[in-house]
Every structure is written in C-alpha cells, then in structure tokens.
PDB file of N, CA and C in Angstrom:
ATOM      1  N   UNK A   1       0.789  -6.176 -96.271  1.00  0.00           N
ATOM      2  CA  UNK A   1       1.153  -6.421 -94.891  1.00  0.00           C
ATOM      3  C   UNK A   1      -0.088  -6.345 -94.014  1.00  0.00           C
ATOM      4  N   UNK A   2       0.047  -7.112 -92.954  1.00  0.00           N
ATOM      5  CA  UNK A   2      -1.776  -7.226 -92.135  1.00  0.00           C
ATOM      6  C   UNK A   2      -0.994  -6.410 -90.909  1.00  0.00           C
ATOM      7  N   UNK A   3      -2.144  -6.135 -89.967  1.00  0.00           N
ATOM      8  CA  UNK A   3      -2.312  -4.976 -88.971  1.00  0.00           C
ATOM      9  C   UNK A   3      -0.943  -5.734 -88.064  1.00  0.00           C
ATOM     10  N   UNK A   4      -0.830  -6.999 -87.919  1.00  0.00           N
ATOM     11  CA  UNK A   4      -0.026  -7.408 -86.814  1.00  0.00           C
ATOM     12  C   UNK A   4       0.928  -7.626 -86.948  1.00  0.00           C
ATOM     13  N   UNK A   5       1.661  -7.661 -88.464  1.00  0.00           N
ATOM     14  CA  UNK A   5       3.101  -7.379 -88.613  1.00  0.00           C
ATOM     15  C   UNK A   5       3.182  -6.296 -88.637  1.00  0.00           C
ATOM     16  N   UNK A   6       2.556  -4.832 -88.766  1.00  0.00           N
ATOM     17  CA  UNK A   6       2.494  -3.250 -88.514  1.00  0.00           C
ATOM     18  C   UNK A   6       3.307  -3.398 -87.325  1.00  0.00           C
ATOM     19  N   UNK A   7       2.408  -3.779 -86.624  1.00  0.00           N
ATOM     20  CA  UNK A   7       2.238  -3.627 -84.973  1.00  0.00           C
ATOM     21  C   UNK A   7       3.558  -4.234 -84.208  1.00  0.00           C
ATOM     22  N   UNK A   8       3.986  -5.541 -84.986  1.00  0.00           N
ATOM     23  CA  UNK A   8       5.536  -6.066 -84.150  1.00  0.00           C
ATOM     24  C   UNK A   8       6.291  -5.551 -84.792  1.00  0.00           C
ATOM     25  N   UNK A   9       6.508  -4.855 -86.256  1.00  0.00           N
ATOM     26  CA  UNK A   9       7.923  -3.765 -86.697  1.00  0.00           C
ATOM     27  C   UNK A   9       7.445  -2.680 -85.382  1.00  0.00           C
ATOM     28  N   UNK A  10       6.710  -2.064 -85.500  1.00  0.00           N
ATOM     29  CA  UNK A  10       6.142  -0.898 -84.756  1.00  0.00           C
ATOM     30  C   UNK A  10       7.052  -0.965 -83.509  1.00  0.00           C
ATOM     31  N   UNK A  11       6.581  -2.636 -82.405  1.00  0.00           N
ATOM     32  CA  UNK A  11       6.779  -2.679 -81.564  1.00  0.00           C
ATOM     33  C   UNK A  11       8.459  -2.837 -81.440  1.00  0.00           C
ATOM     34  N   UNK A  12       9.161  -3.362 -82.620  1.00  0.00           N
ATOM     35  CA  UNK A  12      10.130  -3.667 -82.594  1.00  0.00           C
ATOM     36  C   UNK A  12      11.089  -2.315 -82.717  1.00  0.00           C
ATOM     37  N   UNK A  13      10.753  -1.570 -83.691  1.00  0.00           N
ATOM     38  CA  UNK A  13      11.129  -0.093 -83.531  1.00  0.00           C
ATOM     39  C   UNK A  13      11.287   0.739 -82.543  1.00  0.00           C
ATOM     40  N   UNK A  14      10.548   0.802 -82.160  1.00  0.00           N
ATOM     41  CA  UNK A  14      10.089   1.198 -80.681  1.00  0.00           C
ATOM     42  C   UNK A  14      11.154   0.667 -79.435  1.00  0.00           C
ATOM     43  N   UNK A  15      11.574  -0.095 -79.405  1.00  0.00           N
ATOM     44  CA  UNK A  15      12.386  -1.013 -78.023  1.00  0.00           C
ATOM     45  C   UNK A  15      13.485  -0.816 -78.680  1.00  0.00           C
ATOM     46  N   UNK A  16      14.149  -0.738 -79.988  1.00  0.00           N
ATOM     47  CA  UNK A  16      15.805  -0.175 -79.979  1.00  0.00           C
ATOM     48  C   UNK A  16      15.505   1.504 -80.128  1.00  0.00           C
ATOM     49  N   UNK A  17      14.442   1.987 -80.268  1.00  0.00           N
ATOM     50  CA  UNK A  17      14.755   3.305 -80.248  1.00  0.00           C
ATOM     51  C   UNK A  17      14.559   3.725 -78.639  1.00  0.00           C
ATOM     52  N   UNK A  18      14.132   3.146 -77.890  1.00  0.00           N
ATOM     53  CA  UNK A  18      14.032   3.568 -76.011  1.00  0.00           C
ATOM     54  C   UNK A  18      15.516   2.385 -75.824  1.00  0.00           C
ATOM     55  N   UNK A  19      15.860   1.597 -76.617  1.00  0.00           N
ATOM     56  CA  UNK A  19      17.504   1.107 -76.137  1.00  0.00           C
ATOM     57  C   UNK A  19      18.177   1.879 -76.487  1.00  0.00           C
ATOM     58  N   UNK A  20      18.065   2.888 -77.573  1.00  0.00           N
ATOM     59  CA  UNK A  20      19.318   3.835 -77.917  1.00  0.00           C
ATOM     60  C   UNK A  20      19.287   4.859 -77.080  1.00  0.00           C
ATOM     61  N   UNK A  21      18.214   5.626 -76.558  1.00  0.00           N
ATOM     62  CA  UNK A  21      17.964   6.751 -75.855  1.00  0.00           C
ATOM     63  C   UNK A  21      18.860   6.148 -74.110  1.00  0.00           C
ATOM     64  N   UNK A  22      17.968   5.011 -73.878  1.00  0.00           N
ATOM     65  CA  UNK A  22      18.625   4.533 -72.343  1.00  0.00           C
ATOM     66  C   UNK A  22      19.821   4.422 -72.852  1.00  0.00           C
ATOM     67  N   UNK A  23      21.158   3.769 -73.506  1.00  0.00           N
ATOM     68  CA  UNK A  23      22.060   3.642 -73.811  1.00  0.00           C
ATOM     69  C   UNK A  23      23.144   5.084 -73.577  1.00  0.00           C
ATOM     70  N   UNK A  24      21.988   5.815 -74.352  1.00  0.00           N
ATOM     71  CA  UNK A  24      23.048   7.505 -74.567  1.00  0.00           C
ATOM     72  C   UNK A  24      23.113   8.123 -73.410  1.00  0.00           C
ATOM     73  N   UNK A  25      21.598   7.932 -72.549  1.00  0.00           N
ATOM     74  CA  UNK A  25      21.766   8.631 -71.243  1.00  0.00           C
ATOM     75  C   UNK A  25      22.111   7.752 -70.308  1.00  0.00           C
ATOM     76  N   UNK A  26      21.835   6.622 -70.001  1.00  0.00           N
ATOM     77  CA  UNK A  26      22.941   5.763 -68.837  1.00  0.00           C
ATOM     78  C   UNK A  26      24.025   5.362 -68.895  1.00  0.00           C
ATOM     79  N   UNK A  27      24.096   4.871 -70.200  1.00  0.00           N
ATOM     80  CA  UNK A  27      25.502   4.172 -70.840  1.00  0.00           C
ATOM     81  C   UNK A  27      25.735   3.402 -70.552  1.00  0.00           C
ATOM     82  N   UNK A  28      24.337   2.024 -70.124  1.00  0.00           N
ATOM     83  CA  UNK A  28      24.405   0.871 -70.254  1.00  0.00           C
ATOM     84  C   UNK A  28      24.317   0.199 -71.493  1.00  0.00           C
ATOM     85  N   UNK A  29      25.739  -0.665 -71.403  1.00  0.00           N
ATOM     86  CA  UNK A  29      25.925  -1.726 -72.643  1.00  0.00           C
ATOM     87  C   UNK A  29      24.920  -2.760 -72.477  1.00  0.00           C
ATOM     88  N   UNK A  30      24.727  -3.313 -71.323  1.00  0.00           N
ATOM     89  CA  UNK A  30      23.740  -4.457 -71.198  1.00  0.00           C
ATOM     90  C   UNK A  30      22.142  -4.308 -72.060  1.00  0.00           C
ATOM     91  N   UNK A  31      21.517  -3.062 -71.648  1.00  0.00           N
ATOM     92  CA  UNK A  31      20.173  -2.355 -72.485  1.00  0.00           C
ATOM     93  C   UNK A  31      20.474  -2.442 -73.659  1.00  0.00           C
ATOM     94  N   UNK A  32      21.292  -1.721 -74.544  1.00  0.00           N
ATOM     95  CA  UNK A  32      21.763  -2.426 -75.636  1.00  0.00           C
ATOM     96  C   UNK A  32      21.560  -3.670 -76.465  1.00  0.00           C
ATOM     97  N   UNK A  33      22.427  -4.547 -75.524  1.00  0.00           N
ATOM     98  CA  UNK A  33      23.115  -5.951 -75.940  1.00  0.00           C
ATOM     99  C   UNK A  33      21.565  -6.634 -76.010  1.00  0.00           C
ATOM    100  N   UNK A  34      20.897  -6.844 -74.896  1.00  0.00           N
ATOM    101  CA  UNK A  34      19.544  -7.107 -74.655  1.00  0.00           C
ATOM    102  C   UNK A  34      18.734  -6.764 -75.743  1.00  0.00           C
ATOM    103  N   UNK A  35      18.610  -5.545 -75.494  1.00  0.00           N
ATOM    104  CA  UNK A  35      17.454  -5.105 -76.686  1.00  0.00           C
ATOM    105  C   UNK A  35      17.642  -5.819 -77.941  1.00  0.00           C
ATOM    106  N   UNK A  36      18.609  -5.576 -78.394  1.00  0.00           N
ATOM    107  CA  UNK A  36      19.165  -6.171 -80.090  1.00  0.00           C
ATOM    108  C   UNK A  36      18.418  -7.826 -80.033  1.00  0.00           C
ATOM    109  N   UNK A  37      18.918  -8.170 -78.975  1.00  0.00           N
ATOM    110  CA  UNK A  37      19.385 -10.177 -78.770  1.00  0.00           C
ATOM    111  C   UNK A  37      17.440 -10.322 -78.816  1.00  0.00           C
ATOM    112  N   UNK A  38      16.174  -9.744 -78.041  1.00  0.00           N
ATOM    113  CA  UNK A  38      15.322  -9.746 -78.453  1.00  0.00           C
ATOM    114  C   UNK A  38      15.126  -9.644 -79.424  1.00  0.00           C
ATOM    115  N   UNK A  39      14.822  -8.133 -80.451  1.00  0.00           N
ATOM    116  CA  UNK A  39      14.867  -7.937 -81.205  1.00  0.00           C
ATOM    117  C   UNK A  39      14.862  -9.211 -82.895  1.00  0.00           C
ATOM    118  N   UNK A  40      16.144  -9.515 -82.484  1.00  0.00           N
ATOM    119  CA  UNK A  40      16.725 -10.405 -83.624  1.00  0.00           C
ATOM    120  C   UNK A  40      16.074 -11.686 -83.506  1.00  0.00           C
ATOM    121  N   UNK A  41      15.928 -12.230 -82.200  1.00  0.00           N
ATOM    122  CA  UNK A  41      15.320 -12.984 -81.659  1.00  0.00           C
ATOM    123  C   UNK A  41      13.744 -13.141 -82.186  1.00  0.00           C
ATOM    124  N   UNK A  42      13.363 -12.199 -82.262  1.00  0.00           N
ATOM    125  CA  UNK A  42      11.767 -12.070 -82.505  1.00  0.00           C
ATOM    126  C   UNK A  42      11.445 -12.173 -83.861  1.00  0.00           C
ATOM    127  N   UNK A  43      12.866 -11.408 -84.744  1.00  0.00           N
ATOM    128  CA  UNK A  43      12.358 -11.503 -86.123  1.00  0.00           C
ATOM    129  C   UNK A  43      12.762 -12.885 -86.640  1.00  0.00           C
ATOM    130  N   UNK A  44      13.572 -13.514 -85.899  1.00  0.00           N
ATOM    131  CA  UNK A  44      14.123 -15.267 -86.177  1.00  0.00           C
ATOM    132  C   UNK A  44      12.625 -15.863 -86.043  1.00  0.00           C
ATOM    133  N   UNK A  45      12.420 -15.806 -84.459  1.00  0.00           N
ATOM    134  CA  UNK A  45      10.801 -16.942 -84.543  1.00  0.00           C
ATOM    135  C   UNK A  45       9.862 -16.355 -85.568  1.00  0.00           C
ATOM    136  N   UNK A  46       9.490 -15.090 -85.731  1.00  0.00           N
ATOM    137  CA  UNK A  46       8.573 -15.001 -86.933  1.00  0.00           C
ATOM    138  C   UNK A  46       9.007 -15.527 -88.189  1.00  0.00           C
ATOM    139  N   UNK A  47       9.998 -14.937 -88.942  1.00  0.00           N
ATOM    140  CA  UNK A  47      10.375 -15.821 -89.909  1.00  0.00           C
ATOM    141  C   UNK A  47      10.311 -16.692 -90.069  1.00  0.00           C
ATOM    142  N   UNK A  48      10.433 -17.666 -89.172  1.00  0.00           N
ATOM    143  CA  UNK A  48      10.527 -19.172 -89.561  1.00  0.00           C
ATOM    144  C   UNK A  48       9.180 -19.890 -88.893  1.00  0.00           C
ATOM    145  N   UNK A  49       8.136 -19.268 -88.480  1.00  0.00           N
ATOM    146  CA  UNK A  49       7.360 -19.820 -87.833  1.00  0.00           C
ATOM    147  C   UNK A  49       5.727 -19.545 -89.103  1.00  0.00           C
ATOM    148  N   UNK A  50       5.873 -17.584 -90.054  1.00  0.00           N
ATOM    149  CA  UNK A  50       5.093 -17.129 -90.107  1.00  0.00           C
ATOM    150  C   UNK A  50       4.658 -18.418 -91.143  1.00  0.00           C
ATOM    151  N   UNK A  51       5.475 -19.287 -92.171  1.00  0.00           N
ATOM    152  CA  UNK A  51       4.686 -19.915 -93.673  1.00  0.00           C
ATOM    153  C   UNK A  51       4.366 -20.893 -92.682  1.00  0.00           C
ATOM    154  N   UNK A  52       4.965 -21.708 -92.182  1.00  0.00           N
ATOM    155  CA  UNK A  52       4.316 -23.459 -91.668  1.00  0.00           C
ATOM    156  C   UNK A  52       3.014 -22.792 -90.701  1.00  0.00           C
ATOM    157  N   UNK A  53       2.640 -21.897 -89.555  1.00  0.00           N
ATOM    158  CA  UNK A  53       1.407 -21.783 -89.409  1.00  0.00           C
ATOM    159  C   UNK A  53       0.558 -20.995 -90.401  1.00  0.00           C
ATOM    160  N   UNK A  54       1.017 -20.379 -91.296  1.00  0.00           N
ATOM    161  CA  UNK A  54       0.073 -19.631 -92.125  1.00  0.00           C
ATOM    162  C   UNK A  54      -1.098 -21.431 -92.625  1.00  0.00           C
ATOM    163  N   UNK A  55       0.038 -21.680 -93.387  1.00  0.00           N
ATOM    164  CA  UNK A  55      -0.446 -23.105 -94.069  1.00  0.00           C
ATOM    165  C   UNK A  55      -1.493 -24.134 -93.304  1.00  0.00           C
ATOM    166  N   UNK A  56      -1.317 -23.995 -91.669  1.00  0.00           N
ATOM    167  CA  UNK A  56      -1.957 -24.381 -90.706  1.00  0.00           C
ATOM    168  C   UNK A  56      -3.309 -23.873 -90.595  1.00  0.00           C
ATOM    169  N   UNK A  57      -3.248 -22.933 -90.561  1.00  0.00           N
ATOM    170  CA  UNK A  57      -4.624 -22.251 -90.458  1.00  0.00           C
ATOM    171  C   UNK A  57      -5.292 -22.256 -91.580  1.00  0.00           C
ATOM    172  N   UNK A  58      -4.806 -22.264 -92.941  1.00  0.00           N
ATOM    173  CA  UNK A  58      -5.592 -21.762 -93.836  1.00  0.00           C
ATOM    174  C   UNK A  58      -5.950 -23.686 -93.945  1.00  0.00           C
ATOM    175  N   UNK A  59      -5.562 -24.875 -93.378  1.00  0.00           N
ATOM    176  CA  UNK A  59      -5.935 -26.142 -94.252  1.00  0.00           C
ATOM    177  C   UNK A  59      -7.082 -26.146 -92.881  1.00  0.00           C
ATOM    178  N   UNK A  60      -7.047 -25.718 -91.653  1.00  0.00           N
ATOM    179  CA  UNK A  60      -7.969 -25.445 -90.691  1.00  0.00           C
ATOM    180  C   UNK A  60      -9.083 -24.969 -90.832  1.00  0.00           C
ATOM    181  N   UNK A  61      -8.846 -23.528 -91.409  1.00  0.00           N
ATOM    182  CA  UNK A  61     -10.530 -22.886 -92.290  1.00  0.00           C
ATOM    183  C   UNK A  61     -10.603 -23.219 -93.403  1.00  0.00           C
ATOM    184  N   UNK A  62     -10.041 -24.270 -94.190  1.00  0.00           N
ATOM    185  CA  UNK A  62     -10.423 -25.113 -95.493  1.00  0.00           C
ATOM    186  C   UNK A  62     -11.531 -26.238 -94.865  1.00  0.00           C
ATOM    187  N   UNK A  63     -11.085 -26.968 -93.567  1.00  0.00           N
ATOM    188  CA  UNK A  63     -11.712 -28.003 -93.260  1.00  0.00           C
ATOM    189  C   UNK A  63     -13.355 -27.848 -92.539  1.00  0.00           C
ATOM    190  N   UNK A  64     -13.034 -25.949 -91.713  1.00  0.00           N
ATOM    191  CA  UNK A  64     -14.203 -25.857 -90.680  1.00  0.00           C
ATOM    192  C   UNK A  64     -15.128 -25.197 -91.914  1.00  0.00           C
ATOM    193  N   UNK A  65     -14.908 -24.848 -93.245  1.00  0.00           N
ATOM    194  CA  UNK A  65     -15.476 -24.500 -94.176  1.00  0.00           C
ATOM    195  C   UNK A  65     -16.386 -24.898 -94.954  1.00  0.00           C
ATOM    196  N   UNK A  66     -16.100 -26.848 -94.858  1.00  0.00           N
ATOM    197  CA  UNK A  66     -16.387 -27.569 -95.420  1.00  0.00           C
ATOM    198  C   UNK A  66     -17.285 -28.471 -94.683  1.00  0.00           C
ATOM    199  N   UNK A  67     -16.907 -28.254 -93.387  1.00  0.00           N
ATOM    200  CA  UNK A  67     -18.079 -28.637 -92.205  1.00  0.00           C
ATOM    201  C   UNK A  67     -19.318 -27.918 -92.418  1.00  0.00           C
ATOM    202  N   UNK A  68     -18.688 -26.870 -92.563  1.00  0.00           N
ATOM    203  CA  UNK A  68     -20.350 -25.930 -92.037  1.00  0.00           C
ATOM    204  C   UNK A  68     -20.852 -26.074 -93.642  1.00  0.00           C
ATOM    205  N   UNK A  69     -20.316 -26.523 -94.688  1.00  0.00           N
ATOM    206  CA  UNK A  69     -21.183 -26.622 -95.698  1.00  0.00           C
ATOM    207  C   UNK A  69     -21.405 -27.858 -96.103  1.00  0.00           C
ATOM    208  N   UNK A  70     -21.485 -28.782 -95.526  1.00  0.00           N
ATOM    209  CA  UNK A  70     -22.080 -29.927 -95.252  1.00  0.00           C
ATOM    210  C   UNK A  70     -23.057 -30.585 -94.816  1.00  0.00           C
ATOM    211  N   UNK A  71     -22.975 -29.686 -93.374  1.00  0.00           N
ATOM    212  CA  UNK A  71     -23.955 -29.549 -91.933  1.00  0.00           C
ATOM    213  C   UNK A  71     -24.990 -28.632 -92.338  1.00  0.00           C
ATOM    214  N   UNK A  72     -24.899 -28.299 -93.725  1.00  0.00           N
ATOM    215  CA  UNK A  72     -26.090 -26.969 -93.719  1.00  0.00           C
ATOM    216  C   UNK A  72     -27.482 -27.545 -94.238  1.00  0.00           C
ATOM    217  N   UNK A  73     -28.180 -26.822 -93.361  1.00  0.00           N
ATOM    218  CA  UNK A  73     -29.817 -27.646 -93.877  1.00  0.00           C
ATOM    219  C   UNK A  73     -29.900 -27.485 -95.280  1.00  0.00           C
ATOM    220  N   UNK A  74     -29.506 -26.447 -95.911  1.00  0.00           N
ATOM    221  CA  UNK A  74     -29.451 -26.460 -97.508  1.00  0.00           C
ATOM    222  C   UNK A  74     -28.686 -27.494 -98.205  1.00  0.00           C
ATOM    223  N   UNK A  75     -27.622 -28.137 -98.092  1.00  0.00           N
ATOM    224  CA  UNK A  75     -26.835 -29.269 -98.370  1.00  0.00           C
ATOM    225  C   UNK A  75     -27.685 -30.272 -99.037  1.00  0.00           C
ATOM    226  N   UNK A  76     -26.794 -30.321-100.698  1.00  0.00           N
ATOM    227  CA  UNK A  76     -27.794 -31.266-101.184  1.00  0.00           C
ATOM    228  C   UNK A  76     -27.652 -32.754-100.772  1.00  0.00           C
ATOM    229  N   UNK A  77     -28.998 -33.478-100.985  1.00  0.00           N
ATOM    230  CA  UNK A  77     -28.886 -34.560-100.362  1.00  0.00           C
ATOM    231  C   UNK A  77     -28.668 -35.903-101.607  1.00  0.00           C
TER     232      UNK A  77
END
C-alpha cells in the first residue's frame, strides 16, 4: 500500500468516527447520512478510477523515459 491510500483510509476513518461522536452527542441523522454518502462515495471514485490512471501514468513515464534516453548526449548514434 503507498503513503496516499494510508492517508484517504486514515482520512476516511477519521470523518465516520467524528460522524459517530457528532451523531451520539447531537443526534443528528443528517451528519450521519452525509458522512457515509461521502465516504462510500470516495471509495466508489477511487476504485474505479485507481487501474485506468495507474496505467496512464505508468505508459506516461514509459514515454518521458524514453525521451530523455534518446535526447541523451550519450545516445548511440
């Protein structure tokens, strides 16, 4: 796992555990309902977003990889 899926479970942890606390002491349903609908929300766009840009980037630093070893004064001629 890399530092920045740490960091959005982390963050995601974090916002239903201050929705459960606001919930118990105000006893708003809305904080709740909200929190979750993010929540679920967030792990939907990652899921489905994390393979098609992974694949993006890595054919991106395949290509700027191949530049700079091209462009290099060492590059055989």
């Amino acid at each position: 796992m890399d530092a920045l899926n740490i960091a959005l479970e982390t963050i995601g942890i974090a916002a239903i555990f201050y929705a459960t606390v606001t919930h118990r002491v105000l006893g708003h349903e809305l904080v709740w309902g909200m929190t979750s609908l993010v929540v679920a929300s967030s792990i939907l766009v990652h899921g489905l977003t994390a393979t098609p840009l992974t694949k993006l980037y890595g054919h991106s630093a395949d290509e700027d990889q191949h530049r700079s070893e091209s462009s290099s004064a060492f590059a055989d001629r």
